[in-house]
C-alpha atoms as a PDB file:
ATOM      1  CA  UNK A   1      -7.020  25.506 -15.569  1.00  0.00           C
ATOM      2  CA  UNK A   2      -5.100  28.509 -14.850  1.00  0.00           C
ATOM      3  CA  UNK A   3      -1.386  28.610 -14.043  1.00  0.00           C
ATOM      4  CA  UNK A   4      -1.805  28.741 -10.699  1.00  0.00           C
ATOM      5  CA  UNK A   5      -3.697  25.735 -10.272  1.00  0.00           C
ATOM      6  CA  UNK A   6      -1.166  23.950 -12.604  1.00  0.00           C
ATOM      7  CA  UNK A   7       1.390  24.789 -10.200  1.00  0.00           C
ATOM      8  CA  UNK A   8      -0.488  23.816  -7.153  1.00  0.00           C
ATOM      9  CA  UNK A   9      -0.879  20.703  -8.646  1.00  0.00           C
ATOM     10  CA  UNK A  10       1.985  20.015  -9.575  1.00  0.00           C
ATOM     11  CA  UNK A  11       3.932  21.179  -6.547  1.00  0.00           C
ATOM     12  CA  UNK A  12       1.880  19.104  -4.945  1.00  0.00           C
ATOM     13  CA  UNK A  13       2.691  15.912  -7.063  1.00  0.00           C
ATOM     14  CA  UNK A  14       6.412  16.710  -6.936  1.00  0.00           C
ATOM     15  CA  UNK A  15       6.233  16.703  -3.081  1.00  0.00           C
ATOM     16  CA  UNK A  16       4.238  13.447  -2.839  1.00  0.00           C
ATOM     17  CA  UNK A  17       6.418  11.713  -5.379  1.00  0.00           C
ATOM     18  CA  UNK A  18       9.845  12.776  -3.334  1.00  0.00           C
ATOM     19  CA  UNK A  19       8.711  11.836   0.011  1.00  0.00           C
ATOM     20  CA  UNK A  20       7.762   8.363  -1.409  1.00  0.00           C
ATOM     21  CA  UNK A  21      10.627   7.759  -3.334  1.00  0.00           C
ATOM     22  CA  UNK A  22      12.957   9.146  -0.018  1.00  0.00           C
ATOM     23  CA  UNK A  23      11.425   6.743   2.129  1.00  0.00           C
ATOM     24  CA  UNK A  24      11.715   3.875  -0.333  1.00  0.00           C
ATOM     25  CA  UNK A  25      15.374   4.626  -0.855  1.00  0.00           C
ATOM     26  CA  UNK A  26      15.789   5.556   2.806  1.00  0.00           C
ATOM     27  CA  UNK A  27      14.482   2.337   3.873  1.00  0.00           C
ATOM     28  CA  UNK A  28      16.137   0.410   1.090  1.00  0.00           C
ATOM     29  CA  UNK A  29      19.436   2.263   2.099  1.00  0.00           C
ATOM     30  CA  UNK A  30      19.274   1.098   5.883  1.00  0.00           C
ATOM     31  CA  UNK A  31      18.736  -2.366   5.165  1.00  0.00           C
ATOM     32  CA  UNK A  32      21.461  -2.387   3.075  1.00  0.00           C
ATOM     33  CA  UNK A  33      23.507  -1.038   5.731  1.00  0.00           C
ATOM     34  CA  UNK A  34      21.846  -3.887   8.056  1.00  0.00           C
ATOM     35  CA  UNK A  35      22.863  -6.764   6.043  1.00  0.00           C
ATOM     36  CA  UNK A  36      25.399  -7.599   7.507  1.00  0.00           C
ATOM     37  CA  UNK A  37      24.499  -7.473  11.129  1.00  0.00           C
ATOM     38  CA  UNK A  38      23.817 -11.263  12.730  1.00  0.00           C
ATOM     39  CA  UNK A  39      21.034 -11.895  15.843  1.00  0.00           C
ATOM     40  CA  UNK A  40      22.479 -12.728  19.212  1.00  0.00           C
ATOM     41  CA  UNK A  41      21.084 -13.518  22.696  1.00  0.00           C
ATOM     42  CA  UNK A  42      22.906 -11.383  25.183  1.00  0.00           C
ATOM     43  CA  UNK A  43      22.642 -10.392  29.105  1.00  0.00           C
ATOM     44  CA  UNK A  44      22.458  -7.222  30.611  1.00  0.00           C
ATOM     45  CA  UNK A  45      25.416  -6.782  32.932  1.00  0.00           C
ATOM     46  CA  UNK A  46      24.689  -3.052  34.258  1.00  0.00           C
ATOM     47  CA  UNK A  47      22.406  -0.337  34.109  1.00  0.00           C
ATOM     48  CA  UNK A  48      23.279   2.927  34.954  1.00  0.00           C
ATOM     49  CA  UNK A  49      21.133   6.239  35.594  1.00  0.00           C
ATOM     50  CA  UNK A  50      22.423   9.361  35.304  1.00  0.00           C
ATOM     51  CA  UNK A  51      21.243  12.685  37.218  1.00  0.00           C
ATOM     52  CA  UNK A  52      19.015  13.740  34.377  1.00  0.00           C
ATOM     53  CA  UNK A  53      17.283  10.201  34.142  1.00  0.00           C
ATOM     54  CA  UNK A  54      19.394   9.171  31.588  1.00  0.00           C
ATOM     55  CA  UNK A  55      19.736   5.256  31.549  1.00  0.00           C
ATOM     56  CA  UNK A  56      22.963   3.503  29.916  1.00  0.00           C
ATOM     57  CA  UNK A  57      22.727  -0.431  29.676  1.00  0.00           C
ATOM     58  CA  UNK A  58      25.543  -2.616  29.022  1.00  0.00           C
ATOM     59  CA  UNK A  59      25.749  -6.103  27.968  1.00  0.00           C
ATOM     60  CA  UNK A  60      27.593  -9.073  27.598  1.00  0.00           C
ATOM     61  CA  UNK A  61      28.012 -11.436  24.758  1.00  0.00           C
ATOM     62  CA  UNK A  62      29.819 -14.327  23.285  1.00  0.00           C
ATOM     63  CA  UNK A  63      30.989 -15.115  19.342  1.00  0.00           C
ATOM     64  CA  UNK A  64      33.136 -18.101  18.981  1.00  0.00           C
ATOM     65  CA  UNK A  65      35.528 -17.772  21.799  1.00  0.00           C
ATOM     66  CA  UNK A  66      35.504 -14.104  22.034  1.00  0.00           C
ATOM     67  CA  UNK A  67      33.405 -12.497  25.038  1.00  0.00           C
ATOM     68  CA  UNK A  68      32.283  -8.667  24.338  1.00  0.00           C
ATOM     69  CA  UNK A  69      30.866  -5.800  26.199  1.00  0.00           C
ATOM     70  CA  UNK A  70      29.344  -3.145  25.400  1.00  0.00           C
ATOM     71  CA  UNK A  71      26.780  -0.464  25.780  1.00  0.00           C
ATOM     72  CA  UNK A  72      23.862  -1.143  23.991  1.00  0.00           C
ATOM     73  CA  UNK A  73      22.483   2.095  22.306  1.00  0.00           C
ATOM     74  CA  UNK A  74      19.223   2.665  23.907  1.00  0.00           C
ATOM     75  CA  UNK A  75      17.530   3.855  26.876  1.00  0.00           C
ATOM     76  CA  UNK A  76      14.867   0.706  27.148  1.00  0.00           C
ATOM     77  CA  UNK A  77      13.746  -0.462  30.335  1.00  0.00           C
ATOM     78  CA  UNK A  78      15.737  -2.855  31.289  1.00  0.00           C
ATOM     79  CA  UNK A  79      17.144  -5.251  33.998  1.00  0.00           C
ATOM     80  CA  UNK A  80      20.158  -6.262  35.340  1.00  0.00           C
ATOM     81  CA  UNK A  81      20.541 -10.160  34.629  1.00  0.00           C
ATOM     82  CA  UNK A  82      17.411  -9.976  31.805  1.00  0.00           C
ATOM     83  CA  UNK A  83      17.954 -12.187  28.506  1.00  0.00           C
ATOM     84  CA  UNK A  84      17.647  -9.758  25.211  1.00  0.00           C
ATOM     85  CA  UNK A  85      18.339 -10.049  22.081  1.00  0.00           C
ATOM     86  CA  UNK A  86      20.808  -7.519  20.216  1.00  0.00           C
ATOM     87  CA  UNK A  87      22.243  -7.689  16.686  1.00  0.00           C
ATOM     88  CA  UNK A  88      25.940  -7.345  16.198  1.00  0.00           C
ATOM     89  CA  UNK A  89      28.177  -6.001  13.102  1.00  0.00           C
ATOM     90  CA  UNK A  90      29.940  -9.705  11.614  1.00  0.00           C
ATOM     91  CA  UNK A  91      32.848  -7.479  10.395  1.00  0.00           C
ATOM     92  CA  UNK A  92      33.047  -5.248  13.655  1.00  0.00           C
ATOM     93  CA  UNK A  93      31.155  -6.885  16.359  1.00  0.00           C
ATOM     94  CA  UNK A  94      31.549  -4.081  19.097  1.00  0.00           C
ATOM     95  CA  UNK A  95      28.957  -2.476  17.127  1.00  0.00           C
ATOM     96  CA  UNK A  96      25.930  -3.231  18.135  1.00  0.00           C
ATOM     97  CA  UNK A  97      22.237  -2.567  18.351  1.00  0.00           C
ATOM     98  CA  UNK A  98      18.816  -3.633  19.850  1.00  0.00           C
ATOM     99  CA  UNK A  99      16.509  -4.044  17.097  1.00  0.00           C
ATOM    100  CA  UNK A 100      17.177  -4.714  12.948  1.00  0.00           C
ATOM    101  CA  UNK A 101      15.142  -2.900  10.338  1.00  0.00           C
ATOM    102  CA  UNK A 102      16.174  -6.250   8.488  1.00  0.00           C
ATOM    103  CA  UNK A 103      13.645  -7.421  10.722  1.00  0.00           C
ATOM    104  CA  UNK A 104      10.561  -5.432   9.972  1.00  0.00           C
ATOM    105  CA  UNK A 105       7.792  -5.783   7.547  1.00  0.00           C
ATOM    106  CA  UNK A 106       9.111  -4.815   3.898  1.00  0.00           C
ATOM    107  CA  UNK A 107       5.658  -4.576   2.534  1.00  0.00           C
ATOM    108  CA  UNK A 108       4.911  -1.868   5.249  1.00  0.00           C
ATOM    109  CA  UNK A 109       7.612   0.363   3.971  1.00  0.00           C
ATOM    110  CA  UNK A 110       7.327  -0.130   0.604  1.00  0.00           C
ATOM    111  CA  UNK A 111       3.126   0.369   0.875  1.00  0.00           C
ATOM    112  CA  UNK A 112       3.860   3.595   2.440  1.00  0.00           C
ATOM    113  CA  UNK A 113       6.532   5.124   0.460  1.00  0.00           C
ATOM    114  CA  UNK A 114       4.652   3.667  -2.770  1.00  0.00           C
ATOM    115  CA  UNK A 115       1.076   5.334  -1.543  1.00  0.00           C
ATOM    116  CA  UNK A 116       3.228   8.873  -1.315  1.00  0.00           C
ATOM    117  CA  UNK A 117       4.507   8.373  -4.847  1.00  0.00           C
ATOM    118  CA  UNK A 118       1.148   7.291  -6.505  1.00  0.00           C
ATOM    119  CA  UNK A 119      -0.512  10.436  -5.300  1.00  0.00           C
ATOM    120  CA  UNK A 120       1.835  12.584  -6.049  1.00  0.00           C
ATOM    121  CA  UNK A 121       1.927  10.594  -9.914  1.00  0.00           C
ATOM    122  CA  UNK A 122      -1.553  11.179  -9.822  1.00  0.00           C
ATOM    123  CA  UNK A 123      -1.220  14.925  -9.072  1.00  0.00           C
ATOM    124  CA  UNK A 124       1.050  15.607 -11.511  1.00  0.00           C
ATOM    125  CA  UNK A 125      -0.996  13.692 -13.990  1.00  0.00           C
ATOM    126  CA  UNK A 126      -4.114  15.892 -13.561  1.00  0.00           C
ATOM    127  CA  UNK A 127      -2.680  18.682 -15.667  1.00  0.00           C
ATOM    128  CA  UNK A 128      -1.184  16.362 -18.298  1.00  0.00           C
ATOM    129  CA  UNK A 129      -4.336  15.055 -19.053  1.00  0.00           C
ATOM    130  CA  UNK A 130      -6.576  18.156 -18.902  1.00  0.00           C
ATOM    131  CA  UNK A 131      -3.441  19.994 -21.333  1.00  0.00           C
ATOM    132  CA  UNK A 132      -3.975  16.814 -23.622  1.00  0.00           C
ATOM    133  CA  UNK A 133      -8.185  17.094 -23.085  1.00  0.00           C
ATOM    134  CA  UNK A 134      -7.756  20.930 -24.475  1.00  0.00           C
ATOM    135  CA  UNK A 135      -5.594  20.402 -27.198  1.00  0.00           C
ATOM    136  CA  UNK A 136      -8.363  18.100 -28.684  1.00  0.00           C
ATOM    137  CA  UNK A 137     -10.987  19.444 -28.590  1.00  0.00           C
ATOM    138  CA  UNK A 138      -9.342  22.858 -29.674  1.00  0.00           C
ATOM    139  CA  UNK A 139      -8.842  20.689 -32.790  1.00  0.00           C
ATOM    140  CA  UNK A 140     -12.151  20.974 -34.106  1.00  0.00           C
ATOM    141  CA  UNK A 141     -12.171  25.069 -34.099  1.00  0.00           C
ATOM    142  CA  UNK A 142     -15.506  24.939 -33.267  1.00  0.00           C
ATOM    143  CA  UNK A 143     -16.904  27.826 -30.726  1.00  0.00           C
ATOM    144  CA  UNK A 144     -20.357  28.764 -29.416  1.00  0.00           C
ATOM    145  CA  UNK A 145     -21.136  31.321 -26.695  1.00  0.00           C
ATOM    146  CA  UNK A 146     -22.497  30.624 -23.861  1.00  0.00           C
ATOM    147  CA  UNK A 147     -24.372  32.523 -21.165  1.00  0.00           C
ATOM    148  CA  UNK A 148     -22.758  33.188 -17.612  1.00  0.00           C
ATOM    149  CA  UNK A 149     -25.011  31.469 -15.224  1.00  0.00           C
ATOM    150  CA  UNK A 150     -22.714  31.812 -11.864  1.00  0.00           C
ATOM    151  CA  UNK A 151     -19.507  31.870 -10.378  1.00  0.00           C
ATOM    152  CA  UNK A 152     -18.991  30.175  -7.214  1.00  0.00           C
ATOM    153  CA  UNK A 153     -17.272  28.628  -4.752  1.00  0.00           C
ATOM    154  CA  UNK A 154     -16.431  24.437  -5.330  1.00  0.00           C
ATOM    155  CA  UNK A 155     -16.837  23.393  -1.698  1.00  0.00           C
ATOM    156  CA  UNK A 156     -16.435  19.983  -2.362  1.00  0.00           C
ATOM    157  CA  UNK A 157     -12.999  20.762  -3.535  1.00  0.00           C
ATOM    158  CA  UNK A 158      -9.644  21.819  -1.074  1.00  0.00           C
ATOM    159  CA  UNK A 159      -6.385  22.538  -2.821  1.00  0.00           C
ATOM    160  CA  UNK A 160      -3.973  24.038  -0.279  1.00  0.00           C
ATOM    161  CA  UNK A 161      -6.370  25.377   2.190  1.00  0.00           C
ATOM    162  CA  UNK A 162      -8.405  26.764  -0.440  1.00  0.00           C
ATOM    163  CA  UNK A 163     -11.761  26.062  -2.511  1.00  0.00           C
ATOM    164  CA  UNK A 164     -11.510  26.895  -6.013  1.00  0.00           C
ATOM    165  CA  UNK A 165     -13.834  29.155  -8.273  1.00  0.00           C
ATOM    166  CA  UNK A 166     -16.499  27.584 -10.899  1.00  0.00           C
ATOM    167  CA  UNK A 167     -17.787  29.340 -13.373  1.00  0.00           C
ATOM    168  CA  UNK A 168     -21.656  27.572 -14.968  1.00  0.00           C
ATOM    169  CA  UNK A 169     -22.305  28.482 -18.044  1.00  0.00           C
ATOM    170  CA  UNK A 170     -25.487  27.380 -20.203  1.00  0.00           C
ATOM    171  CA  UNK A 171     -26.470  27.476 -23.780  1.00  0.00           C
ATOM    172  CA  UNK A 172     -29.175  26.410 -25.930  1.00  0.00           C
ATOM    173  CA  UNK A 173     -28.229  24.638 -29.346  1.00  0.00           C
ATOM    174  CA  UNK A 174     -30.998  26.570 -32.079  1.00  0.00           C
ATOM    175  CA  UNK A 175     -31.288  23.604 -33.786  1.00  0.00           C
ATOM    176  CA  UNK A 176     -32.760  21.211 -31.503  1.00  0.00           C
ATOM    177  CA  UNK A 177     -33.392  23.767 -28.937  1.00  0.00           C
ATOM    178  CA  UNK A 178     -31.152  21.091 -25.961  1.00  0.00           C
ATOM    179  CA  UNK A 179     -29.649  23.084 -23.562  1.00  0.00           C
ATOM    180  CA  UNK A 180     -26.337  22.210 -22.890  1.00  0.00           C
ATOM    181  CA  UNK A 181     -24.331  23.928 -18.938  1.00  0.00           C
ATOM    182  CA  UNK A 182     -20.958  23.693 -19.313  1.00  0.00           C
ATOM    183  CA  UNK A 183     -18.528  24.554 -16.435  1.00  0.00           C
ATOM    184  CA  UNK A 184     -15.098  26.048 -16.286  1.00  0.00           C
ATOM    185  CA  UNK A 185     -11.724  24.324 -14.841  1.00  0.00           C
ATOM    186  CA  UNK A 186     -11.252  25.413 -10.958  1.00  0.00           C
ATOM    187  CA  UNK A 187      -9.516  28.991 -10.907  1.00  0.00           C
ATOM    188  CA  UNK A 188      -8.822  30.981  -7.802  1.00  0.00           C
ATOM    189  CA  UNK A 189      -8.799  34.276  -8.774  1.00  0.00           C
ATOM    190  CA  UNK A 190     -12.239  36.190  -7.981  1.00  0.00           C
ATOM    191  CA  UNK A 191     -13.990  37.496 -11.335  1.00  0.00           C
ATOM    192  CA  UNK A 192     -16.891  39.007 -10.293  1.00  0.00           C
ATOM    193  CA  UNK A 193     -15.509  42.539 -10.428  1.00  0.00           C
ATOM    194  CA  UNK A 194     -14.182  42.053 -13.730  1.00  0.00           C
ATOM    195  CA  UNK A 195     -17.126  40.403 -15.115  1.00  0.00           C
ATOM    196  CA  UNK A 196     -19.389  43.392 -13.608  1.00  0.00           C
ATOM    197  CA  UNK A 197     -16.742  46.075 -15.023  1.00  0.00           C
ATOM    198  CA  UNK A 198     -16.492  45.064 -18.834  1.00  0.00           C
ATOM    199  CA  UNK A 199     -20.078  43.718 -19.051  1.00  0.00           C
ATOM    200  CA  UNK A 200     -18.965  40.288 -20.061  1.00  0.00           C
ATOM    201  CA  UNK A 201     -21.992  37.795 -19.981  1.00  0.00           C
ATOM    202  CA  UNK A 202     -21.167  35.081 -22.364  1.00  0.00           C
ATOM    203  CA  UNK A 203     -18.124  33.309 -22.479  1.00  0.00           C
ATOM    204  CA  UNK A 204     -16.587  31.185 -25.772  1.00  0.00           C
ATOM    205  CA  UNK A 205     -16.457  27.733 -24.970  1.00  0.00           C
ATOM    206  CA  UNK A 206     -14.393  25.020 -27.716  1.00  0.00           C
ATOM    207  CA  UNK A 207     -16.840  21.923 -28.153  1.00  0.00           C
ATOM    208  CA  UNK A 208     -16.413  18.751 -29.953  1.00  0.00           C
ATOM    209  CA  UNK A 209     -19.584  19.517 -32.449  1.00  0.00           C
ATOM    210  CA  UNK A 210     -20.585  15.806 -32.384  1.00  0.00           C
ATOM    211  CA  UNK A 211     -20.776  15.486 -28.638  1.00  0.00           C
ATOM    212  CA  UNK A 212     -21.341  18.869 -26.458  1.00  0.00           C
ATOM    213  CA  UNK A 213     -20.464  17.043 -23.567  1.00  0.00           C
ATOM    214  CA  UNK A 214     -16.927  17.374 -24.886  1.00  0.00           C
ATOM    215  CA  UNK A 215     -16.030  21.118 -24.072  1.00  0.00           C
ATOM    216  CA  UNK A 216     -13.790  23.363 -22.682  1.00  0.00           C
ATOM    217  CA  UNK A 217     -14.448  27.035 -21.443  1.00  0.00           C
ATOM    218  CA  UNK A 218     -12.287  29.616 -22.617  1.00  0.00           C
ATOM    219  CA  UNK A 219     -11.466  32.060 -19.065  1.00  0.00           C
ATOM    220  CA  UNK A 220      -8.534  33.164 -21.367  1.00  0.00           C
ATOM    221  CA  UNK A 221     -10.009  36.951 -21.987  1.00  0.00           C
ATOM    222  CA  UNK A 222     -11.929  37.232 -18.332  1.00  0.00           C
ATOM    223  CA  UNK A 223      -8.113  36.536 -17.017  1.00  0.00           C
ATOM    224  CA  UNK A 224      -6.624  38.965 -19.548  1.00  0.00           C
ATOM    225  CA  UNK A 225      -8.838  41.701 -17.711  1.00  0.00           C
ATOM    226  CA  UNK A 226      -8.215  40.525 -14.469  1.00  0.00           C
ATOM    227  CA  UNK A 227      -4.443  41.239 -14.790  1.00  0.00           C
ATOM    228  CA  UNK A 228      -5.166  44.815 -16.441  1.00  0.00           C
END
């Protein structure tokens, strides 16, 4: 995986994993704020319109032996006379509003703003583990050549807008004659040129000699070119 596609990635995971983690400790920061407002029933004394459409309600209410009014903060549809319910401040109770986040669904809050994080974890996990996937099997020092098959397009793949590059590979172990296709880490960078230019047709790839299937294409020297 080239740099690029590192950063992708993990741009991409750092994004995820702040817009979770905002929301939880936006949400968790609101309710906090909302603790200490109390339910009441109140009535809606007047509603006013203004020239632009603009509606102001204002309603009365009762704590202890104290009657309040007050403009409720909202532009609702509502009546003159109706019955609503409005949550009041205990340590200011002028301040008021119409509905309490106190009052919604945690779980729906917290499910969204821990989805966000997850895939952004999981984003910025995908280079981690290929970086770790490398550095093992580059500890066997073990290299064959293989042939350049293709390089193509990964349709089945969108990062950003974009599909990524593929380059197949194939090559045919002399000892048991298997042949083994191997296929490089997404890039986005078009090699054809470069391939065409310097002749390259085989490529080194780093296997685990006990298990093929365990490999890793080297686009190290193909991207050396590319930058000449």
């Amino acid at each position: 995986m080239v740099n690029s596609m590192k950063q992708i990635l993990t741009f991409m995971g750092v994004i995820f994993v702040l817009v979770g983690s905002i929301e939880l400790v936006a949400f968790w920061s609101v309710q906090k704020s909302m603790s200490t407002y109390l339910e009441k029933e109140a009535i809606v004394t007047k509603v006013e319109t203004d020239e632009n459409g603009n509606r102001s309600v204002y309603v009365q209410y009762t704590i202890g032996d104290d009657i309040y009014r007050e403009k409720l903060p909202t532009s609702a549809s509502m009546e003159e006379g109706e019955k609503i319910t409005i949550y009041y401040d205990s340590n200011n109770p002028h301040r008021i509003v119409e509905f309490a986040i106190k009052e919604a669904p945690l779980w729906v809050f917290i499910l969204s703003g821990g989805i966000f994080a997850l895939i952004g974890c999981i984003f910025l996990s995908i280079p981690i583990y290929i970086s770790y996937k490398k550095k093992r099997i580059f500890s066997y020092h073990f290299i064959i050549y293989a042939k350049i098959e293709d390089v193509s397009l990964d349709e089945q793949v969108t990062i950003n807008g974009r599909h990524p590059y593929r380059l197949e590979a194939q090559y045919q172990n002399p000892e048991n004659q298997i042949l083994y296709h191997f296929q490089s880490e997404w890039f986005f960078q078009e090699i054809d040129s470069v391939l065409d230019q310097y002749q390259i047709r085989q490529v080194p790839v780093y296997v685990n000699p006990h298990n093929y299937k365990e490999y890793s294409v080297d686009m190290s020297q193909i991207f050396q070119y590319l930058g000449k």
